[in-house]
N, C-alpha and C. Protein backbone atom coordinates (compact mmCIF):
# COMPACT_ATOMS: atom_id res chain seq x y z
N UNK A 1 73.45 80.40 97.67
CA UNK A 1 74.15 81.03 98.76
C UNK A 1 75.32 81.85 98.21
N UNK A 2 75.52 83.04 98.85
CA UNK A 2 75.85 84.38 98.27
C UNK A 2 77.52 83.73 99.36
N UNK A 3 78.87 83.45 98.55
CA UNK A 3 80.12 83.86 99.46
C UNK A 3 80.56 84.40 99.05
N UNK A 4 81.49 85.08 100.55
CA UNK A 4 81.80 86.74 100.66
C UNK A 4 83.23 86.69 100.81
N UNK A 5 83.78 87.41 100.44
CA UNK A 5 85.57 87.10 100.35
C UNK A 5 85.86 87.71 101.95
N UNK A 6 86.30 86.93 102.70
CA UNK A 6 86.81 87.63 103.90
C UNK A 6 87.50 88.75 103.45
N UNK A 7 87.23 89.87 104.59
CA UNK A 7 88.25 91.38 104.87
C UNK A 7 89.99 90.64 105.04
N UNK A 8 90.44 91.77 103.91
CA UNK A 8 92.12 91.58 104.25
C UNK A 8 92.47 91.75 106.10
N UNK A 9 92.03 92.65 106.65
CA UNK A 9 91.77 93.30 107.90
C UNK A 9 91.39 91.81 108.18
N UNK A 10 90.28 90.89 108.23
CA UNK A 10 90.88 89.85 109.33
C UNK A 10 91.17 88.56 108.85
N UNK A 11 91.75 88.68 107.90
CA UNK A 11 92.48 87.71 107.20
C UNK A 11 93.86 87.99 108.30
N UNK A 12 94.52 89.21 108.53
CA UNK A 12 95.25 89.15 109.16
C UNK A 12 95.60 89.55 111.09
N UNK A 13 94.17 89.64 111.37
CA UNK A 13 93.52 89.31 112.21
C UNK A 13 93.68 87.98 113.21
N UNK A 14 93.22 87.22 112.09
CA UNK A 14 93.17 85.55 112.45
C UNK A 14 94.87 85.22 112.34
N UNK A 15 95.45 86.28 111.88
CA UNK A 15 97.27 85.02 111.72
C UNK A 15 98.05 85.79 113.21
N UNK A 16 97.43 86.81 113.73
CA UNK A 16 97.97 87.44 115.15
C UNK A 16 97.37 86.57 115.94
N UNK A 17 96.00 86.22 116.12
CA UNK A 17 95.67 85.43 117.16
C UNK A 17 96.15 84.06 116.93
N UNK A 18 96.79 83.43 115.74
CA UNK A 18 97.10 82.44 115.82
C UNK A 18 98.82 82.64 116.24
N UNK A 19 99.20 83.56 116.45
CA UNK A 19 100.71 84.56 116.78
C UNK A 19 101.99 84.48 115.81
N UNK A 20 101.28 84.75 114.47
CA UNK A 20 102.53 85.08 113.36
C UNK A 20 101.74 86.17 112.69
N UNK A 21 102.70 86.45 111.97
CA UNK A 21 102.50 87.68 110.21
C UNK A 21 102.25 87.27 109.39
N UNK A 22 102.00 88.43 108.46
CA UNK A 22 102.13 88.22 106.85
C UNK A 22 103.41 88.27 106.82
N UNK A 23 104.31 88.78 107.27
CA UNK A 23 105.75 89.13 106.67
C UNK A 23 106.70 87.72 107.53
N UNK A 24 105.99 86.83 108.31
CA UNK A 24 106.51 86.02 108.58
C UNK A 24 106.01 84.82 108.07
N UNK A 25 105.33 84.55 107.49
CA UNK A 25 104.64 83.32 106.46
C UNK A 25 105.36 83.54 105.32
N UNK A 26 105.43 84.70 105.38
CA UNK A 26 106.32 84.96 103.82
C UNK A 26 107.60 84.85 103.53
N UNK A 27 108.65 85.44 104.98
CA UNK A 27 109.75 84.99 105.31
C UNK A 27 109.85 82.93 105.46
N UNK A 28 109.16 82.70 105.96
CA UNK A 28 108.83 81.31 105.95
C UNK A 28 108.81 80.44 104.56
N UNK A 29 108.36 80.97 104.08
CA UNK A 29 108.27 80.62 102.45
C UNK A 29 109.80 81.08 101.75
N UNK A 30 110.52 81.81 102.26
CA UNK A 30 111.37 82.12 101.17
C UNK A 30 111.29 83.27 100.36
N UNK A 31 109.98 84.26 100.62
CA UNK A 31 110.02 85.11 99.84
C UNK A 31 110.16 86.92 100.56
N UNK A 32 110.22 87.93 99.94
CA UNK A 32 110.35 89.16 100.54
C UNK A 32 109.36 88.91 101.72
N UNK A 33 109.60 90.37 102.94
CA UNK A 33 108.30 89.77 104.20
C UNK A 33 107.41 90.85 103.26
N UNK A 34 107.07 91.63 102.24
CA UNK A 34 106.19 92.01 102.00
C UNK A 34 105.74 91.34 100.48
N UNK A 35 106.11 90.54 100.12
CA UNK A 35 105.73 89.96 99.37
C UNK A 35 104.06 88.96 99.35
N UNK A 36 103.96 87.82 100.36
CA UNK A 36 102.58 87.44 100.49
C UNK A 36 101.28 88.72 100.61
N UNK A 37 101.67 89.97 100.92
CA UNK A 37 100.63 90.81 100.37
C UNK A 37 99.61 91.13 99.44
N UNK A 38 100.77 90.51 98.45
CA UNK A 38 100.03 90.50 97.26
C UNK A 38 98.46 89.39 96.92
N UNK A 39 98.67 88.58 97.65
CA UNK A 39 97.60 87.56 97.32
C UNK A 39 96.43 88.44 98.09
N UNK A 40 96.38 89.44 98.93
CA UNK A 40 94.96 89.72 99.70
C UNK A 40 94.58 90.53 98.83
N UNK A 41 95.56 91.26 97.55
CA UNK A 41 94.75 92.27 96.86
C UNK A 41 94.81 92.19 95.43
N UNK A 42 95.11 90.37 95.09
CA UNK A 42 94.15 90.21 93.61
C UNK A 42 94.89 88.37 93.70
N UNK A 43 94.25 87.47 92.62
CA UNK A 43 94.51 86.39 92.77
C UNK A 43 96.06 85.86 93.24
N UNK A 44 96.15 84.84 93.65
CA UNK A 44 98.25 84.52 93.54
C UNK A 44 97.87 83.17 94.14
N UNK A 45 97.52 82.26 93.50
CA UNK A 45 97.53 80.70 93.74
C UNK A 45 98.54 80.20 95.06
N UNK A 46 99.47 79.91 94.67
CA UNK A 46 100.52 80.10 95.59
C UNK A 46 100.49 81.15 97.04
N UNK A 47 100.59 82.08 97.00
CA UNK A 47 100.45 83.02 98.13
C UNK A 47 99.23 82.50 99.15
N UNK A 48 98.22 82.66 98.04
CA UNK A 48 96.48 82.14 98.94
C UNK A 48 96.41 80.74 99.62
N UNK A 49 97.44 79.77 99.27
CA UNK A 49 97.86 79.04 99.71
C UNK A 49 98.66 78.70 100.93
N UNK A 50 99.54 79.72 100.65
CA UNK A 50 100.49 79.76 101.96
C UNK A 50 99.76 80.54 102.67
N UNK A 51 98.74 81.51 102.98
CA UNK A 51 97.81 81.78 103.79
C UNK A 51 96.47 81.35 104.66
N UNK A 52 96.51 80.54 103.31
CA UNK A 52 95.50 79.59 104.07
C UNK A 52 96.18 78.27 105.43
N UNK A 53 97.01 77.67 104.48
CA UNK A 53 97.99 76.58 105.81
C UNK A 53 98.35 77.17 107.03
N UNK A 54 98.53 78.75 107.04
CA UNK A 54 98.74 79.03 108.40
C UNK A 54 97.87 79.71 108.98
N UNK A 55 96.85 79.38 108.37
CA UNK A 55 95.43 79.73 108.87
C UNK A 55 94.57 78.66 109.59
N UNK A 56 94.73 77.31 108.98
CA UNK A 56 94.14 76.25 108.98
C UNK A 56 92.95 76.15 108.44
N UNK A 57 92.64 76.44 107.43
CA UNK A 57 91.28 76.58 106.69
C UNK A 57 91.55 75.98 104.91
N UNK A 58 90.87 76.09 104.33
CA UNK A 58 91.40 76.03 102.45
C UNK A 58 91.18 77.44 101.93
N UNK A 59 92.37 77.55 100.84
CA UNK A 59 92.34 78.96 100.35
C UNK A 59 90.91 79.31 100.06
N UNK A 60 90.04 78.29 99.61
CA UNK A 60 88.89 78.64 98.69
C UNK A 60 87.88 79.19 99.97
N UNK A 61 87.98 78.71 101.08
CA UNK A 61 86.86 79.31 102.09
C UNK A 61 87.52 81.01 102.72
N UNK A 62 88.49 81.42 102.48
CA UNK A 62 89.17 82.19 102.21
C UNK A 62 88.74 83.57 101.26
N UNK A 63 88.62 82.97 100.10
CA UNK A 63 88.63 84.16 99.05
C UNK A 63 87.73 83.12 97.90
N UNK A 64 86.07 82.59 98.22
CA UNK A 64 85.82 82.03 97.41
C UNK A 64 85.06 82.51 95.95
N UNK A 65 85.42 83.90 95.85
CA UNK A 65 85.32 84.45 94.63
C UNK A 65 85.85 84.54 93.78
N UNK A 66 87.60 83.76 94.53
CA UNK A 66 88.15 83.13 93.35
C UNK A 66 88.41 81.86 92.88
N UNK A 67 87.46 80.77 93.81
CA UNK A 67 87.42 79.88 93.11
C UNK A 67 86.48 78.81 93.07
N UNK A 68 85.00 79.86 93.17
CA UNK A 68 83.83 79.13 92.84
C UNK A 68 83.50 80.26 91.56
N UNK A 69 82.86 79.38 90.63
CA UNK A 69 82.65 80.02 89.54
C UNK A 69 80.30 80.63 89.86
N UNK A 70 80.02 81.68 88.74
CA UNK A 70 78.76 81.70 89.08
C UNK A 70 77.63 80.71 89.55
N UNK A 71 77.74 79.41 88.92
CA UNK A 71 77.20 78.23 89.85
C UNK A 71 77.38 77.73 91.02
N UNK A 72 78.48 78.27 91.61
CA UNK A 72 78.92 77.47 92.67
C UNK A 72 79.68 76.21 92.39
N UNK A 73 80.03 76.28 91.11
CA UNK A 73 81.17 74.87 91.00
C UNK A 73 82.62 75.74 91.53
N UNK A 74 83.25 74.71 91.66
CA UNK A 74 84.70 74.69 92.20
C UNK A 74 85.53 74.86 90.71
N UNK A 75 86.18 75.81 90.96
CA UNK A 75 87.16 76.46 89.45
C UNK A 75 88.39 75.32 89.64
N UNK A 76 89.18 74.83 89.25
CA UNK A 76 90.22 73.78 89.82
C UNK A 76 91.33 75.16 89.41
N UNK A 77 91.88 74.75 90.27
CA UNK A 77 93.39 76.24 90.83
C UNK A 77 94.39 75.74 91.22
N UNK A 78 95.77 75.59 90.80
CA UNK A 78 96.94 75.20 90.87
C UNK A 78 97.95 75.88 91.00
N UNK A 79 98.75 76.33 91.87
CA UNK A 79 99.87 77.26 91.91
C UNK A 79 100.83 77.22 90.83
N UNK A 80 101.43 78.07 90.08
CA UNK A 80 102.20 77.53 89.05
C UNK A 80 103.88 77.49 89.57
N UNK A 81 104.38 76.82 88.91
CA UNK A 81 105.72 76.38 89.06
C UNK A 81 106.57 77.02 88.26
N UNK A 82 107.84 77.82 88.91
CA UNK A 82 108.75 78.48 87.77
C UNK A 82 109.92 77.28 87.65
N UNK A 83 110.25 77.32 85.97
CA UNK A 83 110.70 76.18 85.56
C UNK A 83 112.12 76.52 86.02
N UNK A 84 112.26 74.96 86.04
CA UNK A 84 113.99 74.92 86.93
C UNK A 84 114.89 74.80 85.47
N UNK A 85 116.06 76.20 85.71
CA UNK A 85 117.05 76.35 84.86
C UNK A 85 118.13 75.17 84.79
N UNK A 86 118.31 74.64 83.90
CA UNK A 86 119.42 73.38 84.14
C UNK A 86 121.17 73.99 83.58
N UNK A 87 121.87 73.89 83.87
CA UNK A 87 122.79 74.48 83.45
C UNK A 87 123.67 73.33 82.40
N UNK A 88 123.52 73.27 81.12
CA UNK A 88 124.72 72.05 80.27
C UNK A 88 125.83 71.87 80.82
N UNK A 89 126.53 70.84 80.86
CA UNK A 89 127.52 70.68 81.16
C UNK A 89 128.36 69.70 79.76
């Protein structure tokens, strides 16, 4: 079975009828409101994430071309973490 990356078009589709944005998931998160953009037009662990939760679905049924590999196994995908600066004292 052939999956098809949903259209950016109703990726954001589905977040009006559910009655928010991209630029308000993203504000939500903490980040620029045009910032979560970026995940509809190439990988961003993190982003595809926060799109999916206010979607109610998993990122991977989402955009599963990025994370089923040619067999159909499941790629394992982890958002990465920017390391926390400690300041010496």
């Amino acid at each position: 079975m052939v999956r098809i990356d949903w259209h950016s078009a109703d990726i954001i589709a589905r977040l009006h009828k559910r009655g928010t944005t991209m630029a308000a998931v993203s504000r939500a998160a903490g980040l620029n409101s045009s910032t979560l953009g970026n995940a509809l037009i190439r990988p961003w662990p993190k982003g595809e994430q926060l799109i999916a939760d206010a979607l109610g679905v998993p990122a991977y049924e989402i955009w599963p071309s990025r994370y089923f590999d040619e067999q159909g196994q499941l790629i394992p995908r982890t958002p990465r973490s920017r390391p926390r600066h400690t300041q010496d004292k």
